[in-house]
N, C-alpha and C. Protein backbone atom coordinates (compact mmCIF):
# COMPACT_ATOMS: atom_id res chain seq x y z
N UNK A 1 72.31 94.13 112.46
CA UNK A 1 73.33 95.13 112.74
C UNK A 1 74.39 95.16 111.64
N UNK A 2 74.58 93.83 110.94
CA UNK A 2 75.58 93.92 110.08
C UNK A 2 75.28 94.83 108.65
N UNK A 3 73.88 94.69 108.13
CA UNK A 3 73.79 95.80 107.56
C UNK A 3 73.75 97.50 107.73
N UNK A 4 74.12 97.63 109.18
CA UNK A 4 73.86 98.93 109.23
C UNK A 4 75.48 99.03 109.24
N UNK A 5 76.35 98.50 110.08
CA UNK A 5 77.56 98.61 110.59
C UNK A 5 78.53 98.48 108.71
N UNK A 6 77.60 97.72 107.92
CA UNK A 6 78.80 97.73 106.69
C UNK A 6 78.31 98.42 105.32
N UNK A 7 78.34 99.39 105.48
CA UNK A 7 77.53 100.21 104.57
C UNK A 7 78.66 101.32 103.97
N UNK A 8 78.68 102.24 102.89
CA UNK A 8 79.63 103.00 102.08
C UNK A 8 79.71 104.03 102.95
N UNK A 9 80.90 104.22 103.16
CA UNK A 9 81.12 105.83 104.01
C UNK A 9 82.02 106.79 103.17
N UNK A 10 81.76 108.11 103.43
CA UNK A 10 82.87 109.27 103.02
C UNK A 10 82.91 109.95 103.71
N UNK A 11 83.53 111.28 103.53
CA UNK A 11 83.87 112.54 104.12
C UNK A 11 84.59 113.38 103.03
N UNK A 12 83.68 114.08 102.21
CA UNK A 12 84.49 114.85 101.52
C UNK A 12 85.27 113.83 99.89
N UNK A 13 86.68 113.84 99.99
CA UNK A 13 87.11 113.36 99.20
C UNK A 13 87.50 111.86 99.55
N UNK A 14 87.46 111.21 100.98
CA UNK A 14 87.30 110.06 101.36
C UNK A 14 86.43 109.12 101.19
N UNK A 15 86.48 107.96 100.70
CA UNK A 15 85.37 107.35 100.37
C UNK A 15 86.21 105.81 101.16
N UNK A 16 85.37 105.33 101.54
CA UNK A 16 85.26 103.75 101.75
C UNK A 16 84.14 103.00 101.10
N UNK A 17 84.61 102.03 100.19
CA UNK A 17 83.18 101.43 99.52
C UNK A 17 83.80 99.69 99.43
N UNK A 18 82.47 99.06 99.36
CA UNK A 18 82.79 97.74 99.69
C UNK A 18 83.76 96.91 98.84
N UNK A 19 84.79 96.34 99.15
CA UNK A 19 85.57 95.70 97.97
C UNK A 19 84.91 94.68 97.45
N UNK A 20 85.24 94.84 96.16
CA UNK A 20 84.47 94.07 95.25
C UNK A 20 85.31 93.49 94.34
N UNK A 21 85.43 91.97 93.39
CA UNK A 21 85.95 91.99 92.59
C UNK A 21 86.38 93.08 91.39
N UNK A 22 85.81 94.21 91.02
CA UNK A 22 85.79 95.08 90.51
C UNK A 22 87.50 95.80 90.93
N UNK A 23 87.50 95.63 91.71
CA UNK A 23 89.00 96.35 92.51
C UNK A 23 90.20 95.93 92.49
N UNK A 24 90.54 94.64 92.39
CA UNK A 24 91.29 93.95 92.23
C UNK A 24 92.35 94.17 91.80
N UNK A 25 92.64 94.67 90.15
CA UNK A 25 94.10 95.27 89.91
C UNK A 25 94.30 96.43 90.59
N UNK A 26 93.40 97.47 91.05
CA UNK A 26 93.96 98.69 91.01
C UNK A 26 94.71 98.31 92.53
N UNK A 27 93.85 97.27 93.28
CA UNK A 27 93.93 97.14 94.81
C UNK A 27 95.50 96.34 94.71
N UNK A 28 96.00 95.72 93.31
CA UNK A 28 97.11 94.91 93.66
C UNK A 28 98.02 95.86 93.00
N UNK A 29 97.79 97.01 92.34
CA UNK A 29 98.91 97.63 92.29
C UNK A 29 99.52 98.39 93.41
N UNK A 30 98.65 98.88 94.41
CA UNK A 30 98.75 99.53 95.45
C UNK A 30 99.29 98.55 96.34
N UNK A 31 99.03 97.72 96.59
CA UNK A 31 99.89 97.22 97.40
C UNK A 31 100.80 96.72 96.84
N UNK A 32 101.65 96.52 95.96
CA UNK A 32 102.78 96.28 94.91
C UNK A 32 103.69 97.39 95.64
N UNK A 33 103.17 98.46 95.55
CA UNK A 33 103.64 99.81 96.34
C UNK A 33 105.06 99.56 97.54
N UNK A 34 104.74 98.26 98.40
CA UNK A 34 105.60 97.96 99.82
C UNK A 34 105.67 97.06 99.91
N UNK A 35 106.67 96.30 99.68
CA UNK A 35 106.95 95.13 99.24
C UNK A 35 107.61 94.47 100.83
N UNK A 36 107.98 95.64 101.66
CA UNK A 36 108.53 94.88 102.79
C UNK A 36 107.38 95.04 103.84
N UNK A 37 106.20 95.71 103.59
CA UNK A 37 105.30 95.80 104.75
C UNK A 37 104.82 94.49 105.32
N UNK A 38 104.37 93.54 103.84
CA UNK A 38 103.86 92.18 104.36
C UNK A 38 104.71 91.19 104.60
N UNK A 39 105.72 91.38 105.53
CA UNK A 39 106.64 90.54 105.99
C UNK A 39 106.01 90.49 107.49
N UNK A 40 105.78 91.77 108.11
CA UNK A 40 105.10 91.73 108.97
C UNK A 40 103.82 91.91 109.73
N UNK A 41 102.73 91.41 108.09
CA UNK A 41 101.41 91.09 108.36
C UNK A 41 101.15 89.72 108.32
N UNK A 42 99.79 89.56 108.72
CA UNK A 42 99.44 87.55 108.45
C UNK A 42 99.25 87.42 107.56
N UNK A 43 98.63 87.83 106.46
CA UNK A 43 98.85 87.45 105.35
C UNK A 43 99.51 88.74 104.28
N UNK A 44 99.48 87.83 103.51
CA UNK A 44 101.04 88.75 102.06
C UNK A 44 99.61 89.14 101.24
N UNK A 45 99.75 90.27 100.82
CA UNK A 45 99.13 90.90 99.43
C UNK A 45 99.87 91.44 98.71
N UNK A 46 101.03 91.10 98.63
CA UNK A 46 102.26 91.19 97.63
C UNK A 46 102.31 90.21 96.33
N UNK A 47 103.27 90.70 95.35
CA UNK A 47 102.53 90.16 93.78
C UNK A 47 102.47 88.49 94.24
N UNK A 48 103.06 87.59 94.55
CA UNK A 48 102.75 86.70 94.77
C UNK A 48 102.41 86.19 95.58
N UNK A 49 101.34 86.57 96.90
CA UNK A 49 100.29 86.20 97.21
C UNK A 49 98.74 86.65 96.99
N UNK A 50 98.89 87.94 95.93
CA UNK A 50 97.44 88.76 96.21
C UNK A 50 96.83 88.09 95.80
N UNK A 51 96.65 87.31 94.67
CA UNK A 51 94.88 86.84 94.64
C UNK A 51 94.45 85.79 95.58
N UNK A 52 95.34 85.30 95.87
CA UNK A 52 94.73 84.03 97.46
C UNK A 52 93.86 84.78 98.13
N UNK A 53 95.20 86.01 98.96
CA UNK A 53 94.70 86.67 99.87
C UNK A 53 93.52 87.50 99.51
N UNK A 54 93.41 88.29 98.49
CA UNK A 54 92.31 88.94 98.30
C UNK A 54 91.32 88.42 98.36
N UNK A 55 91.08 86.67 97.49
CA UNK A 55 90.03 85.97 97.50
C UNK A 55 89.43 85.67 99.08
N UNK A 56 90.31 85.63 100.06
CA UNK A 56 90.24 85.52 101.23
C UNK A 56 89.25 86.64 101.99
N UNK A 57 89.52 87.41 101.85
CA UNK A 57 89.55 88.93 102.12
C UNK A 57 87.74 88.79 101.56
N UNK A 58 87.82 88.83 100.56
CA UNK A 58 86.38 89.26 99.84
C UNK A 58 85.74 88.22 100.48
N UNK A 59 86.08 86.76 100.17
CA UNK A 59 84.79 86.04 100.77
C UNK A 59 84.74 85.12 102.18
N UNK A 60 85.63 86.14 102.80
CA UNK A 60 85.34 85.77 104.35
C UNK A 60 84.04 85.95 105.23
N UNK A 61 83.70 84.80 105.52
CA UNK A 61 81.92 85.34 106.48
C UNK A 61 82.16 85.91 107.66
N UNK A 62 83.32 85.93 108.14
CA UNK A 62 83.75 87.43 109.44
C UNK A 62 84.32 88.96 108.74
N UNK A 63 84.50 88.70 107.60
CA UNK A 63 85.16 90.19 107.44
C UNK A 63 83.99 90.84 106.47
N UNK A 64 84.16 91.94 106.83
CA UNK A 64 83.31 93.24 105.84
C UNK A 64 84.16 94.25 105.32
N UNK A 65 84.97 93.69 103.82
CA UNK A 65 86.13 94.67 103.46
C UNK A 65 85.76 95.91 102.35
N UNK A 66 86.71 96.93 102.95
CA UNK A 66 86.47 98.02 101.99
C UNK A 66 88.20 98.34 101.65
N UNK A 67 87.62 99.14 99.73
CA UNK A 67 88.51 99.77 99.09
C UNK A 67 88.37 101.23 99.57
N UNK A 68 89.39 101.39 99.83
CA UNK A 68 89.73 103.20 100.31
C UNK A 68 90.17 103.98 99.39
N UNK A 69 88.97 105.15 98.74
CA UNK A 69 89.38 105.65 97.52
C UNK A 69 89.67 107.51 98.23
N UNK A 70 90.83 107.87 97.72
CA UNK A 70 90.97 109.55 97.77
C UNK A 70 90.94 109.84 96.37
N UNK A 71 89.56 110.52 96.34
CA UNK A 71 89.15 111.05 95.29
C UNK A 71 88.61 109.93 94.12
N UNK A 72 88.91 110.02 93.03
CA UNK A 72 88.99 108.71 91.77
C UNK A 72 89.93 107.40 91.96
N UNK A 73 90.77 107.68 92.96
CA UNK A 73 91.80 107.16 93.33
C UNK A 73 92.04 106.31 94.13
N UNK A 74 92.03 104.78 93.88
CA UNK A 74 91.66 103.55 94.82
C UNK A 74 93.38 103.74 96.06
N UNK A 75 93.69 104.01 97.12
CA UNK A 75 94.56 104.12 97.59
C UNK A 75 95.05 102.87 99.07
N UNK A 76 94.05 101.70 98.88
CA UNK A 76 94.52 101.26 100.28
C UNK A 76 93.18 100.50 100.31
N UNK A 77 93.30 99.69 101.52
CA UNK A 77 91.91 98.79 102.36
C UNK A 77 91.70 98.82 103.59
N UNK A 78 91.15 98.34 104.34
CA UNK A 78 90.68 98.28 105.60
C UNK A 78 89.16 97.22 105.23
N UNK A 79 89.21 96.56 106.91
CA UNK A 79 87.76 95.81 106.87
C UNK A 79 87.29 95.98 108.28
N UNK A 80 86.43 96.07 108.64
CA UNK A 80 86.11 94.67 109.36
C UNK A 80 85.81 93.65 109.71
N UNK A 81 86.36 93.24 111.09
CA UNK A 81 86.79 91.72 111.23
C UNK A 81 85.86 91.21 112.46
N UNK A 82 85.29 89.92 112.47
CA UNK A 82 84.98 89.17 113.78
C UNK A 82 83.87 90.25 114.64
N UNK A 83 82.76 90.70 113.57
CA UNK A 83 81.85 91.18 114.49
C UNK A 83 81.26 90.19 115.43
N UNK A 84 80.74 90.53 116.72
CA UNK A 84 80.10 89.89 117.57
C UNK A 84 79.23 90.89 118.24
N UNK A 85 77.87 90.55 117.49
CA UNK A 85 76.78 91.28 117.79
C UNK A 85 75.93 91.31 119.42
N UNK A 86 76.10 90.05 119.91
CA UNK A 86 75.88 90.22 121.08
C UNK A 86 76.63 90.51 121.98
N UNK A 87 77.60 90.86 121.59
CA UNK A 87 78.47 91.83 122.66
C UNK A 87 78.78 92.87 122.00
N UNK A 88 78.27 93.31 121.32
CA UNK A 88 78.14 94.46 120.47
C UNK A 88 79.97 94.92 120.34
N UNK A 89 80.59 94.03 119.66
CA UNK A 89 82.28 94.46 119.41
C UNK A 89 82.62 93.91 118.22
N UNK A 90 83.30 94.67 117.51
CA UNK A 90 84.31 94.20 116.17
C UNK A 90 85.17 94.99 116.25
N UNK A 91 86.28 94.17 115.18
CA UNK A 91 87.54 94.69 115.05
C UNK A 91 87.89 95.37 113.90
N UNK A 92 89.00 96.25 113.63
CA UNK A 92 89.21 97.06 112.73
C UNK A 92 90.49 96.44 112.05
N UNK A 93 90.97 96.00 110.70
CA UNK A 93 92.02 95.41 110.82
C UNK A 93 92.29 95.13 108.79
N UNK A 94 92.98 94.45 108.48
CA UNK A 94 93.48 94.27 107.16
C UNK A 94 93.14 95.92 106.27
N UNK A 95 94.56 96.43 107.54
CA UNK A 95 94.66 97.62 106.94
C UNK A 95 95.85 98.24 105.76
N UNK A 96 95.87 98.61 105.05
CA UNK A 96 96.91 99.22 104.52
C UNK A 96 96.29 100.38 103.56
N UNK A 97 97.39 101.03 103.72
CA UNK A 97 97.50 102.18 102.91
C UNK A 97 98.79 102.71 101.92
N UNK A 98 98.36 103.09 100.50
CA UNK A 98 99.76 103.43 100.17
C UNK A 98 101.02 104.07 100.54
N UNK A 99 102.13 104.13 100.11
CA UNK A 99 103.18 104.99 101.45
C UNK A 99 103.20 106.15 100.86
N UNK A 100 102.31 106.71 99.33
CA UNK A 100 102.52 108.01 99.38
C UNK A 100 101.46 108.73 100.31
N UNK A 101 100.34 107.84 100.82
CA UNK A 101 99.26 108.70 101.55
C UNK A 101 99.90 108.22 103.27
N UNK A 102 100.96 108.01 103.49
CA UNK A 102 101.03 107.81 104.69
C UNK A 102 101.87 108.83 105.49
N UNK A 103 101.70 108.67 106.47
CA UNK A 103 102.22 110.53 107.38
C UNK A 103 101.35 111.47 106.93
N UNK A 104 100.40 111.54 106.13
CA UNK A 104 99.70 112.81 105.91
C UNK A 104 98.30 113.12 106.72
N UNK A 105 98.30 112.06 107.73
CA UNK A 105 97.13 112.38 108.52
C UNK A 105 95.58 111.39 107.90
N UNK A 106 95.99 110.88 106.07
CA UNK A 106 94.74 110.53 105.90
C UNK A 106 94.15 108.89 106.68
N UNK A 107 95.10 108.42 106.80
CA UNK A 107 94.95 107.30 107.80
C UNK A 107 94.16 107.44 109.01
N UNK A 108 94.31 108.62 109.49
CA UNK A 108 93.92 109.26 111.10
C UNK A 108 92.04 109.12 110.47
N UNK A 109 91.92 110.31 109.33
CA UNK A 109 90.90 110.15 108.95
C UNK A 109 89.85 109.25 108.68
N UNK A 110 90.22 107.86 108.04
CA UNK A 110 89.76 107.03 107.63
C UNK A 110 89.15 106.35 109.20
N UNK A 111 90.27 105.75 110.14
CA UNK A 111 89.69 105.46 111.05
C UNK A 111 89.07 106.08 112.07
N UNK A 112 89.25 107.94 112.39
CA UNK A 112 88.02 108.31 112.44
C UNK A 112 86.29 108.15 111.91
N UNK A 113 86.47 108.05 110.81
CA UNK A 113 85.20 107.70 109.91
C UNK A 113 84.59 106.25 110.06
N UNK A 114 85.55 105.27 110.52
CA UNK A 114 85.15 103.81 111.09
C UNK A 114 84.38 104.66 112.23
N UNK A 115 85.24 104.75 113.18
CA UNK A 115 85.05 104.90 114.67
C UNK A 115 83.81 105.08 114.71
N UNK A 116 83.65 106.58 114.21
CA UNK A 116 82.42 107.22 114.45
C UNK A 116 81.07 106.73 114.02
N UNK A 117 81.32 105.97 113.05
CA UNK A 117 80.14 105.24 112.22
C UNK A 117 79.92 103.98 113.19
N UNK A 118 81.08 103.15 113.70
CA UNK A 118 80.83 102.06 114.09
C UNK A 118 79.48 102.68 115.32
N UNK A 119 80.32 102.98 116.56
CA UNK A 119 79.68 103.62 117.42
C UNK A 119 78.39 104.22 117.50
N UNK A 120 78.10 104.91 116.28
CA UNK A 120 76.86 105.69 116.15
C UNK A 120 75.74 104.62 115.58
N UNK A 121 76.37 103.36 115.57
CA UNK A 121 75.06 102.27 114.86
C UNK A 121 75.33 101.29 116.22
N UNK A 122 75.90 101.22 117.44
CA UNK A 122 75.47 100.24 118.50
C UNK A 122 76.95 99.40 118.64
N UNK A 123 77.55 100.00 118.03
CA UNK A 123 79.40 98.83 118.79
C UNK A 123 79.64 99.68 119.91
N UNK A 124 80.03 99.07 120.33
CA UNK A 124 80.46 99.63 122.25
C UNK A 124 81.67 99.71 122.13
N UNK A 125 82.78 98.27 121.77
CA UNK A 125 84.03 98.01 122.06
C UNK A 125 84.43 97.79 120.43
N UNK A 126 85.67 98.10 120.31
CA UNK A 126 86.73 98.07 118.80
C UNK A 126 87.85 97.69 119.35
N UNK A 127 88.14 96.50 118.74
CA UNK A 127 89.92 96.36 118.73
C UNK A 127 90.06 96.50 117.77
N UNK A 128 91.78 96.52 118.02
CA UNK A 128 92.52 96.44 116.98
C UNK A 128 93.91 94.89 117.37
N UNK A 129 94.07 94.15 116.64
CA UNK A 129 95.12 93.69 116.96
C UNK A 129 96.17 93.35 115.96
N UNK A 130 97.39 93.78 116.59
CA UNK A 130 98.42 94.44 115.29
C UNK A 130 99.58 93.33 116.15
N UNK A 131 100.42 93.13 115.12
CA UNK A 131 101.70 92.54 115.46
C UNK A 131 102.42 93.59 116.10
N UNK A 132 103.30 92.37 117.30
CA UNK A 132 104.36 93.76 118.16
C UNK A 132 105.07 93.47 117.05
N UNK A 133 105.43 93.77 116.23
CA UNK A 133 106.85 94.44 115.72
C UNK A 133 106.50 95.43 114.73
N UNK A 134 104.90 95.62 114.47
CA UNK A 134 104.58 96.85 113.93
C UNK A 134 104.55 98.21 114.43
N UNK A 135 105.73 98.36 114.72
CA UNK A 135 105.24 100.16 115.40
C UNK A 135 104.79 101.04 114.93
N UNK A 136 104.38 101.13 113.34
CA UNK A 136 103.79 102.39 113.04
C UNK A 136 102.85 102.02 113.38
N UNK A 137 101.82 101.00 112.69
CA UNK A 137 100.35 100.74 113.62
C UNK A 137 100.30 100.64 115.21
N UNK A 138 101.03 100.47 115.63
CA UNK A 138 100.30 100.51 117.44
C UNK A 138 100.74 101.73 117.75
N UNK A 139 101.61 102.76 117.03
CA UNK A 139 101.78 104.53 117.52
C UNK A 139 100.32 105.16 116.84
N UNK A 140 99.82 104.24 115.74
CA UNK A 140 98.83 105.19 115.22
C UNK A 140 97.37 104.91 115.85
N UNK A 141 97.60 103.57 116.29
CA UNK A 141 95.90 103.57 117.53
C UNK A 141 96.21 104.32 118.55
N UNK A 142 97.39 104.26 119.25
CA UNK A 142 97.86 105.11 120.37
C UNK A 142 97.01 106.61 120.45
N UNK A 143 97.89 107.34 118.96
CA UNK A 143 96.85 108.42 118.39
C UNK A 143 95.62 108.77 118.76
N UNK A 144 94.94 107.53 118.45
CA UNK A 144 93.48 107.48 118.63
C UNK A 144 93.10 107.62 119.75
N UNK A 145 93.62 106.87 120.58
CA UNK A 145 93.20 107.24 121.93
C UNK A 145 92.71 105.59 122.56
N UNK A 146 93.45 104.78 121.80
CA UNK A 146 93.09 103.01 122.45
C UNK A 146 94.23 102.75 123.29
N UNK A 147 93.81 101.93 123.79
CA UNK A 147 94.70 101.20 125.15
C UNK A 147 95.11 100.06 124.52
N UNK A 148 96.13 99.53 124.76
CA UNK A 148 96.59 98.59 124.62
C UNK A 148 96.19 97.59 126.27
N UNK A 149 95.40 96.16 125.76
CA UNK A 149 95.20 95.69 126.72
C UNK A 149 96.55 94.35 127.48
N UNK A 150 97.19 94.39 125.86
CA UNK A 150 98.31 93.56 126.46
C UNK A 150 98.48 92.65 125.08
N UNK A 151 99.33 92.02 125.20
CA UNK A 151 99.84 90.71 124.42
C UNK A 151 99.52 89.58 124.33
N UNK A 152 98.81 89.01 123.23
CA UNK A 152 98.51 87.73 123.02
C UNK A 152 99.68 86.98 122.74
N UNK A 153 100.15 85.87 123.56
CA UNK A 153 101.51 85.77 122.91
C UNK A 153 101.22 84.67 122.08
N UNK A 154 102.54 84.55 120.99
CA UNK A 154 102.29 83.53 120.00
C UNK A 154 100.83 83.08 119.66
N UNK A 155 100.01 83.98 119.38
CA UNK A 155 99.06 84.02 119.07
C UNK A 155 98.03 83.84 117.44
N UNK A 156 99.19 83.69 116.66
CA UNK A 156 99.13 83.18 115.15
C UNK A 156 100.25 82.90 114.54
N UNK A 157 100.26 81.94 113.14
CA UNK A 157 101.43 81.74 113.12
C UNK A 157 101.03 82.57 111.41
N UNK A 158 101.83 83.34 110.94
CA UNK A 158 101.49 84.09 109.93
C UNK A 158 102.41 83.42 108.25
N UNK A 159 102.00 84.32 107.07
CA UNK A 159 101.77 83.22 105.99
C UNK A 159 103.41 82.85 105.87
N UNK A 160 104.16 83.86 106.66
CA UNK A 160 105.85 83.52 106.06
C UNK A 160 106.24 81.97 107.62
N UNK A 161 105.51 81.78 108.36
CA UNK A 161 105.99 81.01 109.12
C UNK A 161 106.05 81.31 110.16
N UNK A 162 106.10 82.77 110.45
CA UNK A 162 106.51 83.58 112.09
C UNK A 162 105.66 83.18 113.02
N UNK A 163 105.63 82.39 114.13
CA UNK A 163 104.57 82.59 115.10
C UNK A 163 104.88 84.19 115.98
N UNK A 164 103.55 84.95 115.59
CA UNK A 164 103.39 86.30 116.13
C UNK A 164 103.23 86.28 117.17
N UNK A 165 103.49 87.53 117.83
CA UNK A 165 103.17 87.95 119.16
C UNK A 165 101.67 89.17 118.91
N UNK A 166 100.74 89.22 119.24
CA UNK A 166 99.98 90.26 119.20
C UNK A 166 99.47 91.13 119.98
N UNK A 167 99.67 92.01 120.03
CA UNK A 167 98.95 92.90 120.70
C UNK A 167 97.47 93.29 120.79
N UNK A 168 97.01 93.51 121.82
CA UNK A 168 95.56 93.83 121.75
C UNK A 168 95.22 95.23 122.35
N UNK A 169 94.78 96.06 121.40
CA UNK A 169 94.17 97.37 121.44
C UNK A 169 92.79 97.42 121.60
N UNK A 170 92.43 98.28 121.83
CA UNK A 170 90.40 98.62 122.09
C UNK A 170 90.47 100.09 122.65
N UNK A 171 89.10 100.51 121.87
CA UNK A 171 88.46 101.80 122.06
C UNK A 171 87.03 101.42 122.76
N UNK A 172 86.86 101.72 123.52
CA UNK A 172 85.63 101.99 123.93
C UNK A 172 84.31 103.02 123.40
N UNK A 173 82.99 102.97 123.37
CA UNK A 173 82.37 104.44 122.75
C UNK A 173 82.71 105.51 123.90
N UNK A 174 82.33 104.98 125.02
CA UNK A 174 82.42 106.05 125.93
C UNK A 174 83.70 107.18 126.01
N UNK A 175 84.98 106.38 125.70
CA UNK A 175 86.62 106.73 125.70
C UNK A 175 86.49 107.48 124.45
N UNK A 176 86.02 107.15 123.41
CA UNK A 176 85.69 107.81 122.20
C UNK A 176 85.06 109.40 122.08
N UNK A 177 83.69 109.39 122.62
CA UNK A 177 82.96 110.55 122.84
C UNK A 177 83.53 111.50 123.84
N UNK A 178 84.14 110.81 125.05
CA UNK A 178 85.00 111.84 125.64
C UNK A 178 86.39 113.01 124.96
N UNK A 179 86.76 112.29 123.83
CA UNK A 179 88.18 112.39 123.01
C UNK A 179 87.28 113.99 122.08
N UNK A 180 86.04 112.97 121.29
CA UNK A 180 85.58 113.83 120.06
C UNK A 180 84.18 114.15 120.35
């Protein structure tokens, strides 16, 4: 399943393709971009943590990460995280996007293009789990049409020291196909 579920997707001028060492500066200039976002992620991809984290990122045996290109234009990441094939569920997560592509809906897009792909190859269930003090991410699964199942509390302790509170989101296929 994991080869079907992590494979290159687009739509048009959207592309998701697998991160690769190949990506690396363009991926650390972009996130250079928000310097206060990773205060409140688990890990920093800010100038002085990106290559840990990236190295992380690339050769994790739970994650399947992609560079998010609009157009020629490397703009952001996303992966997924913690597939579990016999319960047919993974998560959607080590997301970011630049802040000039943000509010413009292309975010909406991108994880449409997960969704639909996940689903259409055999995932049933998708979380998402985002820190409570991120409100743009838990207004933008909201969007989507996920439930929040509740709060993991103190549930990680993240790279600045914070023990987080997390939230737990999920889409269902069924909740999905009803929506689109």
């Amino acid at each position: 399943m994991r080869d079907a579920l992590y494979i290159e997707l687009g739509d048009g001028d959207l592309r998701l393709v697998k991160l690769e060492q190949a990506h690396r500066e363009a991926l650390r200039a972009v996130c250079a971009a928000d310097g206060y976002i990773w205060s409140i992620y688990s890990s920093s991809f800010g100038p002085d943590h990106f290559d840990t984290s990236f190295d992380a990122l690339v050769g994790g045996a739970n994650r399947m990460p992609y560079a998010i290109f609009d157009g020629d234009t490397l703009v952001g990441m996303t992966a997924w995280l913690r597939p579990d094939w016999s319960a047919q569920t993974v998560e959607i997560g080590n997301s970011f996007i630049h802040p000039d592509a943000r509010g413009t809906g292309f975010n909406r897009r991108v994880k449409r293009l997960m969704l639909d792909h996940a689903f259409a190859v055999g995932i049933r269930r998708i979380e998402f789990r985002i820190d409570e003090r991120n409100q743009r991410s838990q207004a933008a699964v909201a969007k989507l049409g996920c439930t929040k199942e509740g709060v993991l509390r103190s549930e990680r302790i993240t790279w600045t020291g914070y023990v987080r509170d997390t939230g737990l989101w999920s889409l269902l296929k069924d909740e999905w196909a009803e929506r689109y």
